[in-house]
Protein backbone atom coordinates (compact mmCIF):
# COMPACT_ATOMS: atom_id res chain seq x y z
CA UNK A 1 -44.06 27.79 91.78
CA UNK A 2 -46.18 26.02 89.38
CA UNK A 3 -47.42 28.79 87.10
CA UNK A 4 -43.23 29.67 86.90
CA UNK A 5 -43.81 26.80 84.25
CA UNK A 6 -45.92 28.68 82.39
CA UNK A 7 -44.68 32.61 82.88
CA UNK A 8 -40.91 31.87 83.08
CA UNK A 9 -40.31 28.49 81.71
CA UNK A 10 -37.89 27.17 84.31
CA UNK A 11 -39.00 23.88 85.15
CA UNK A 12 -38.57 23.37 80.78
CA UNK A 13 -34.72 22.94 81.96
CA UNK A 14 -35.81 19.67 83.23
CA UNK A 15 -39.26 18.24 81.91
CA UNK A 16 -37.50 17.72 78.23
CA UNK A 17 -38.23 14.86 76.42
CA UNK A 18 -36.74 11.52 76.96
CA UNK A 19 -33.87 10.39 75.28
CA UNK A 20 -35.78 8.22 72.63
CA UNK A 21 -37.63 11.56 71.71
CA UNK A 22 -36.63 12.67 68.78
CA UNK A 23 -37.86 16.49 68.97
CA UNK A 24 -36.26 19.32 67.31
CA UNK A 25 -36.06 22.45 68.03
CA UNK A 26 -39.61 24.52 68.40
CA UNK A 27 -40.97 20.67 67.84
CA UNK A 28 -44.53 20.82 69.55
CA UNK A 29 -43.85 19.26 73.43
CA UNK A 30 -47.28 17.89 73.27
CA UNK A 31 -46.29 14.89 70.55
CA UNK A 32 -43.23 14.15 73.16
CA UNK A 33 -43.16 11.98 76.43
CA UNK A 34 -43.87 15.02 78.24
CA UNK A 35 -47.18 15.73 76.55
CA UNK A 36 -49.16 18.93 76.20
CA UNK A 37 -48.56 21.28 79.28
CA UNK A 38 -51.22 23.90 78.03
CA UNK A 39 -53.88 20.74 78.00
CA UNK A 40 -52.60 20.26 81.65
CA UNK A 41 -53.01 24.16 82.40
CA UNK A 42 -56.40 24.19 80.80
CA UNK A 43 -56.79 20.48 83.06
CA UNK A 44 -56.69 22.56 86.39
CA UNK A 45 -58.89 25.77 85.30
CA UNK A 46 -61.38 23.64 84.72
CA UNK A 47 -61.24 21.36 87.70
CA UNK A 48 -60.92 24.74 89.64
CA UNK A 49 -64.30 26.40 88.46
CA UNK A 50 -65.88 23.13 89.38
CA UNK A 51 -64.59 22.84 92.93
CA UNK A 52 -64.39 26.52 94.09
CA UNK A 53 -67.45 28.11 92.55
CA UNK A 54 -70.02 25.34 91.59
CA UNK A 55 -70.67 26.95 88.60
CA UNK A 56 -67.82 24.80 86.26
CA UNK A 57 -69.68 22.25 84.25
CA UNK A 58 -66.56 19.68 84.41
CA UNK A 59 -67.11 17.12 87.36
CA UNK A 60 -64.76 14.50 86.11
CA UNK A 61 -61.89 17.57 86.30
CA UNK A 62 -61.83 16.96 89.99
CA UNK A 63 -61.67 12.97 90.29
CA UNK A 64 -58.82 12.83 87.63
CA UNK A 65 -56.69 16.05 88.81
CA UNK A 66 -55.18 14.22 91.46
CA UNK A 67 -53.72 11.62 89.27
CA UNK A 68 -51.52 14.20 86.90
CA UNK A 69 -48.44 16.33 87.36
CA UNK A 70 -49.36 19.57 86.61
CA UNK A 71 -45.74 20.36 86.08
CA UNK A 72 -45.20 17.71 83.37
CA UNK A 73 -44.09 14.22 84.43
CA UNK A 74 -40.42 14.55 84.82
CA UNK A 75 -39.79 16.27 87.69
CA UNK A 76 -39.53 14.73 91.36
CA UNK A 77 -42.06 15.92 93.62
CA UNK A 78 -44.14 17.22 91.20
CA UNK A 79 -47.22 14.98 92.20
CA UNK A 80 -46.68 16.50 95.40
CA UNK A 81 -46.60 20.20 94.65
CA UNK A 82 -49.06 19.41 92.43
CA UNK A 83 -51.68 18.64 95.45
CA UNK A 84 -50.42 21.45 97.60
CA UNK A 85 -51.02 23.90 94.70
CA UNK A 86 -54.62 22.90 94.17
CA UNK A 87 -55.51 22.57 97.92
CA UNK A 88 -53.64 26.16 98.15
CA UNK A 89 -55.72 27.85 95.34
CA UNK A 90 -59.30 26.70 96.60
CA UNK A 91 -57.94 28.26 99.91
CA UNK A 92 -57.03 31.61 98.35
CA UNK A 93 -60.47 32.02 96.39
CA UNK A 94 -62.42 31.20 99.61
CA UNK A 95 -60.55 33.75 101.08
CA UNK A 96 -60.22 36.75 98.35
CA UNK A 97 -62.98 35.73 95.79
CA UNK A 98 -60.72 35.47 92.76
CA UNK A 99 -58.78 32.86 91.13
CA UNK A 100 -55.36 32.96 91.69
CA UNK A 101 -55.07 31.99 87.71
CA UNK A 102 -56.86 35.16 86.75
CA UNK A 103 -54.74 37.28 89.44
CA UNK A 104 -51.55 35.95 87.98
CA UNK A 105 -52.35 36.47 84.78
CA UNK A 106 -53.63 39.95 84.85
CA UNK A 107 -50.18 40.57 87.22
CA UNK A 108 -48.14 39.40 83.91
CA UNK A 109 -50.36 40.48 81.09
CA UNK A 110 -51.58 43.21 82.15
CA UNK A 111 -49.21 45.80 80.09
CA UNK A 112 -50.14 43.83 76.87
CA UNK A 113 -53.84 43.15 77.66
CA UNK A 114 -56.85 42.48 80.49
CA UNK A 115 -56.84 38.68 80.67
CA UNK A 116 -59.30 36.50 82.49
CA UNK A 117 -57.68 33.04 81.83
CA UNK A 118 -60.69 31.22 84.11
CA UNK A 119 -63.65 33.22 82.66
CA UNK A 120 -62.75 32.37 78.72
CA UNK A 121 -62.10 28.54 79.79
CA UNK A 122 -65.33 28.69 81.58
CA UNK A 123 -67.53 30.34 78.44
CA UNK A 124 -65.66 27.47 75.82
CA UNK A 125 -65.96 24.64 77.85
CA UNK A 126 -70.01 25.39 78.56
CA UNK A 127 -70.56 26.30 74.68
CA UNK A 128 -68.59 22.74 73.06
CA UNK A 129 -71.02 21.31 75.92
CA UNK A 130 -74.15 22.71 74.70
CA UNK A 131 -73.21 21.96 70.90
CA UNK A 132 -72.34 18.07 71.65
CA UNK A 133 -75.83 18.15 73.73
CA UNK A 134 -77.28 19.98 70.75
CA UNK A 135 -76.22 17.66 68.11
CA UNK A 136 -77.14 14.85 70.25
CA UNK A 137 -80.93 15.94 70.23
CA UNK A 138 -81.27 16.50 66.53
CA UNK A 139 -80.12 12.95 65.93
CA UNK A 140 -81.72 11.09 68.76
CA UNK A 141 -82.31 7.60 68.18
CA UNK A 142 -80.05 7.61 64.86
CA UNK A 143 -76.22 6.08 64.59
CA UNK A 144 -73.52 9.08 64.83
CA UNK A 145 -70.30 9.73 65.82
CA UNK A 146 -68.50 12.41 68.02
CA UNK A 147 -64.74 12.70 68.00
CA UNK A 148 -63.14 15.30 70.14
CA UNK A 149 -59.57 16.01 67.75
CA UNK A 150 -56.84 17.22 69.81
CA UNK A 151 -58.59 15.93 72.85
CA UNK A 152 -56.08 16.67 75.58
CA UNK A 153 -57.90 16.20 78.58
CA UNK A 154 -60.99 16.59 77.68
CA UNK A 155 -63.77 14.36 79.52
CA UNK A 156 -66.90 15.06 77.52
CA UNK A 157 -67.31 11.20 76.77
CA UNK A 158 -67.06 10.73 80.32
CA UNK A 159 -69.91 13.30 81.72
CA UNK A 160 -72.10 14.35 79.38
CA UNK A 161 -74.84 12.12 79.83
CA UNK A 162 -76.28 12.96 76.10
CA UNK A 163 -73.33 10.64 74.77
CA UNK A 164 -72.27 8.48 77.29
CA UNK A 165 -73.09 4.72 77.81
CA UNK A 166 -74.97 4.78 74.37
CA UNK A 167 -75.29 1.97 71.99
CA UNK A 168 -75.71 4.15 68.82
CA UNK A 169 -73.28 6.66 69.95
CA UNK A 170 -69.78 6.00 68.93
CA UNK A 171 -66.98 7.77 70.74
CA UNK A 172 -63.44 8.41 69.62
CA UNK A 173 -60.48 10.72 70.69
CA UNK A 174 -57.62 11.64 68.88
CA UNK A 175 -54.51 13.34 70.40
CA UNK A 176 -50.79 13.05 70.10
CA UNK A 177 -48.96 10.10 71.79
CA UNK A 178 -47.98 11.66 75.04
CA UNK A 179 -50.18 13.59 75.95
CA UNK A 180 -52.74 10.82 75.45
CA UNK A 181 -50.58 8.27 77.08
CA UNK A 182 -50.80 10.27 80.14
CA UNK A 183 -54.62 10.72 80.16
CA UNK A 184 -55.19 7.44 80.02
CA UNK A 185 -53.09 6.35 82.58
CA UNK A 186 -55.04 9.60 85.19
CA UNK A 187 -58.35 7.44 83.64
CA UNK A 188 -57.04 4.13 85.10
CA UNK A 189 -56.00 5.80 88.42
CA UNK A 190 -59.03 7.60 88.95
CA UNK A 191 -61.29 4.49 88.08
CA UNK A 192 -62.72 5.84 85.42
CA UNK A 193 -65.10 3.92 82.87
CA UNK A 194 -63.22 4.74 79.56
CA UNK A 195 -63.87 1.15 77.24
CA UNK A 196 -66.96 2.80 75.21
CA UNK A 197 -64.25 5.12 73.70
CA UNK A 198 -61.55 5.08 70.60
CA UNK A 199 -58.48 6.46 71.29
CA UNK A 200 -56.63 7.26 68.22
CA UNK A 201 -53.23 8.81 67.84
CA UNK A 202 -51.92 11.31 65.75
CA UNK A 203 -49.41 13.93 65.06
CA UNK A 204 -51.89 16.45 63.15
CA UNK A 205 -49.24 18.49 61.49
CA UNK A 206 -47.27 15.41 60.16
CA UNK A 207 -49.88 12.53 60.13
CA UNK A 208 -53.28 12.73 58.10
CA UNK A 209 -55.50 12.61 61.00
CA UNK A 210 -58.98 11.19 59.11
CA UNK A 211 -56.49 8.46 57.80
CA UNK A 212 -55.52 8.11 61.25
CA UNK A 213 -58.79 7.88 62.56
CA UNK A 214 -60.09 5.22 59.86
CA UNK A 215 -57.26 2.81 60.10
CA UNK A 216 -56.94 2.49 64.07
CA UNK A 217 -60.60 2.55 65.26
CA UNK A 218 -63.99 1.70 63.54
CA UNK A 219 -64.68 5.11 62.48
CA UNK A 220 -67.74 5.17 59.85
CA UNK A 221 -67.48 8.12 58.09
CA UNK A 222 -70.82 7.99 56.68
CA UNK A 223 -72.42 8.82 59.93
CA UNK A 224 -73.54 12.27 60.85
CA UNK A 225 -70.76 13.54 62.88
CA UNK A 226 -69.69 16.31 65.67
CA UNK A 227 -66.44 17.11 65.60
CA UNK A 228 -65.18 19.21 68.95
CA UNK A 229 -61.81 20.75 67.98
CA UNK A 230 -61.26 22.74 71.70
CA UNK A 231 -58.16 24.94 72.36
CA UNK A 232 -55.50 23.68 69.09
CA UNK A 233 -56.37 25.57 66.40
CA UNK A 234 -53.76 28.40 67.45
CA UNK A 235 -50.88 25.79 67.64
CA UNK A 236 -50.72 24.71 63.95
CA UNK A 237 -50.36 26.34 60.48
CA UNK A 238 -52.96 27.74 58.59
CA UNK A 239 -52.73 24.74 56.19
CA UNK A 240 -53.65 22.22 58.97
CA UNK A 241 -56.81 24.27 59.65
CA UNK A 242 -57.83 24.37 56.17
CA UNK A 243 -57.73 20.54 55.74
CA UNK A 244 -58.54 19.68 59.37
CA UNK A 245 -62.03 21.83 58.60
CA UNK A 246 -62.08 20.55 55.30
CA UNK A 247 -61.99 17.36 55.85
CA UNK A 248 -65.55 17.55 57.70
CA UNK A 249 -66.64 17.19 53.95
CA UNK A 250 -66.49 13.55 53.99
CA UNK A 251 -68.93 12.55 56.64
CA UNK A 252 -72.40 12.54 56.29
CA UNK A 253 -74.66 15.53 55.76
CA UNK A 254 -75.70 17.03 58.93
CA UNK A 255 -71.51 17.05 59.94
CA UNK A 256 -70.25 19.70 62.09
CA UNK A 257 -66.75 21.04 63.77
CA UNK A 258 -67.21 23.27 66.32
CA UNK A 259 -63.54 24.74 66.99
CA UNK A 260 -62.09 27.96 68.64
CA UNK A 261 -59.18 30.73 67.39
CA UNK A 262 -57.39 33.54 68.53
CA UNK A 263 -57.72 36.68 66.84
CA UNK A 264 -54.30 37.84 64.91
CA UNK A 265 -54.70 41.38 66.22
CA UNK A 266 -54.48 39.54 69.91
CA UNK A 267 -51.60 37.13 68.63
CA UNK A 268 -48.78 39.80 69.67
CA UNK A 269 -44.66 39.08 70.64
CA UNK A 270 -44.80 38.60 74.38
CA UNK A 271 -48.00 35.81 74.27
CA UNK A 272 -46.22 34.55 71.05
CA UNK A 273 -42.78 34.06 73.52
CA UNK A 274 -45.00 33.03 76.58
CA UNK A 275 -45.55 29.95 74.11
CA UNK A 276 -42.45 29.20 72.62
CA UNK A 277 -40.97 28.83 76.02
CA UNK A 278 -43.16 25.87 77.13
CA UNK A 279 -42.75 24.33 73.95
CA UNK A 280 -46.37 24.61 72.09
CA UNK A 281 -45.40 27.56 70.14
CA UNK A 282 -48.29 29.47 68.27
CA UNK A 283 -48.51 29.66 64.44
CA UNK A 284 -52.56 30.25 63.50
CA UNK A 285 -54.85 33.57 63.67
CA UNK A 286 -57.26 35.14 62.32
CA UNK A 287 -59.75 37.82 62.76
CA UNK A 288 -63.24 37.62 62.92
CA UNK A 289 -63.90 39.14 59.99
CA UNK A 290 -62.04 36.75 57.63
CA UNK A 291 -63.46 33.97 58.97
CA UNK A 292 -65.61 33.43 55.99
CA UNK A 293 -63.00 33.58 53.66
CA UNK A 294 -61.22 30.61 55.53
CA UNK A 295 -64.38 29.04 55.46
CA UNK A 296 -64.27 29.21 51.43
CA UNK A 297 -60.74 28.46 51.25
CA UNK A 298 -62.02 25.01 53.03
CA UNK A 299 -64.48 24.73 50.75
CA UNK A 300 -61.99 24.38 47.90
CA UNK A 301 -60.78 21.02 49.36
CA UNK A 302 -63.51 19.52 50.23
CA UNK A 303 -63.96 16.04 48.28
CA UNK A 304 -67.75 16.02 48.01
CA UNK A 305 -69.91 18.63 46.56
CA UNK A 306 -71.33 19.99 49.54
CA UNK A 307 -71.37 23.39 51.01
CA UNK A 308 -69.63 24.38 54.34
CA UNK A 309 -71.86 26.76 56.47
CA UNK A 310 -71.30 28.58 59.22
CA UNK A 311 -73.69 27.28 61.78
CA UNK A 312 -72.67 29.60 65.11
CA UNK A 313 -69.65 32.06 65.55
CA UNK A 314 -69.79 34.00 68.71
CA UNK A 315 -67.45 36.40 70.71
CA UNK A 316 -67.02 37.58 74.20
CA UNK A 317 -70.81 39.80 74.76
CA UNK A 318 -72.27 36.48 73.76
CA UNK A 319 -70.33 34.37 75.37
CA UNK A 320 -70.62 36.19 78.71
CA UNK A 321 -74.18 36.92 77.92
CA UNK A 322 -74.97 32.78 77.78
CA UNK A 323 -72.36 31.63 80.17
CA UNK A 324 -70.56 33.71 82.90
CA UNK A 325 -72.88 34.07 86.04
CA UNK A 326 -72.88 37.57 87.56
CA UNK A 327 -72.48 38.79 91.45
CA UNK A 328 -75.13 40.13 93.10
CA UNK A 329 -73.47 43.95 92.01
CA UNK A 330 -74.44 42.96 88.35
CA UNK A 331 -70.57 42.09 87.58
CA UNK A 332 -69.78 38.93 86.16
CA UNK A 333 -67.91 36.42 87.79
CA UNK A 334 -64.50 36.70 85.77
CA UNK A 335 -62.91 38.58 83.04
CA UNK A 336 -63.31 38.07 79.52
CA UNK A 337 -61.35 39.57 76.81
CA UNK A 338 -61.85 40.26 73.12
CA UNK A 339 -59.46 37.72 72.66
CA UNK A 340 -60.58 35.21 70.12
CA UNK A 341 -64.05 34.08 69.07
CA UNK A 342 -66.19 30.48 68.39
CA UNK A 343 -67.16 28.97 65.57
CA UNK A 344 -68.96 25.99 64.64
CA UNK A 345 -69.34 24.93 61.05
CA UNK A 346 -71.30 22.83 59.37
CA UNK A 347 -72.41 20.53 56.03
């Protein structure tokens, strides 16, 4: 039933807007009431590689899953369903071996590609981890910032213990309204220390998001800065990338923004209608060969003379080289497909 929402769009029918929404047409759903249903979907993969195979870095997935509708919030019952589904899905991997997820989505995609939805989650969620820890260490005992853009339901600031509950560490995330609305309220429910962070909201492909992030917190700019920019990239125009990257430029040297992409070769019709019909259509690709070229079109609006670098930029035989375990056969635990790549880039 639930991942209907996601393969055949039904429950869209119902979990529209509000009335005092004023979305158009192909309008991102995540900057509505409803809020970002592939944040939610991304939500539960991660809570589910933490409870079923110990190996899923994200132990704050867990406490906070049970406060969230994984079907969006308008829908009756959906709290409900929502428990049955993740009580039903540790069940069938202690049972089979696989997540359901990765079953489902190999069932659907199969025809257009291998997918392991679980397995790529997995590898992104452990690398942003290691590069927050990362740029923790190099500036340990100095001031700095880390602001997780588009943060969805991210909980970094909540469990890494490199950042957390640290004087010189400031902590902000930005996000559009609803979806951020509705993290905060899971954060309340779940009892969940959240006063050491700045949330800041922001429409990124109609509001300037630095702008945004100067005027409603106490963001100082002249700080060396980490910028985790998980999972969006593929959901706005190439323009918003170029100034979201570019805009790195203004902090302090020793800035970073460590973001992900899907590959345009990857970016074909039936994913591209997959997203329309939950309302976070895709717009952004690129392959990852002509990353460096973005990387110099960003340098072209930067407002300081300093030189973007590519720091990192890794695809799936690193990834599952540093972060999917392995069975005993030698096989590793999940799926990953050449499917997009990681890249982390720096002043």
């Amino acid at each position: 039933m639930i991942f209907s929402k996601y393969i055949m769009g039904w429950p869209s029918m119902i979990n529209r807007p509000q009335a005092n929404d004023t979305a158009k047409p192909k309008k991102n759903i995540s900057t509505t009431s409803v809020g970002s249903l592939t944040a939610l979907k991304t939500f539960s993969a991660r809570s589910q590689m933490a409870l079923q195979m110990s190996g899923g870095p994200d132990t704050i997935a867990p406490l906070l899953i049970g406060n969230v509708s994984l079907f969006g919030p308008n829908i009756p019952g959906s709290y409900f369903f929502t428990h049955i589904y993740l009580f039903l899905a540790r069940c069938h991997y202690y049972l089979t071996g696989r997540m359901f997820a990765d079953q489902l989505a190999e069932c659907c995609f199969k025809r257009v590609m291998r997918l392991g939805e679980i397995a790529c989650l997995q590898a992104r969620t452990c690398w942003l981890d290691d590069v927050v820890d990362t740029f923790a260490d190099e500036n340990k005992g100095t001031q700095f910032n880390v602001v997780i853009l588009g943060a969805g339901y991210d909980t970094r600031c909540y469990r890494l213990r490199s950042i957390t509950k640290k004087e010189n560490i400031h902590l902000f995330e930005v996000d559009a309204p609803g979806t951020q609305q509705m993290k905060r309220n899971a954060l309340k429910h779940a009892k969940i220390e959240c006063s050491g962070v700045h949330f800041v909201s922001c429409d990124f492909e109609h509001e300037d998001w630095m702008k945004c992030l100067e005027s409603q917190s106490n963001f100082n700019h002249n700080l060396p800065t980490i910028f985790v920019w998980e999972g969006v990239s593929m959901y706005v125009d190439r323009e918003v990338v170029i100034s979201i990257i570019s805009q790195i430029s203004r902090c302090a040297v020793g800035s970073c923004i460590a973001f992900d992409y899907v590959f345009s070769d990857c970016m074909n019709a039936a994913l591209k209608k997959s997203a329309e019909k939950i309302g976070e259509p895709w717009k952004f690709a690129i392959n990852f060969d002509e990353v460096e070229n973005l990387i110099e079109e960003c340098q072209e609006l930067t407002q300081r003379k300093v030189a973007l670098r590519v720091l990192d930029h890794l695809r799936k035989d690193e990834m599952k080289k540093r972060y999917l375990a392995k069975y005993s056969n030698g096989n590793h635990v999940g799926y990953l497909e050449e499917f997009g790549a990681f890249c982390l880039v720096g002043i």
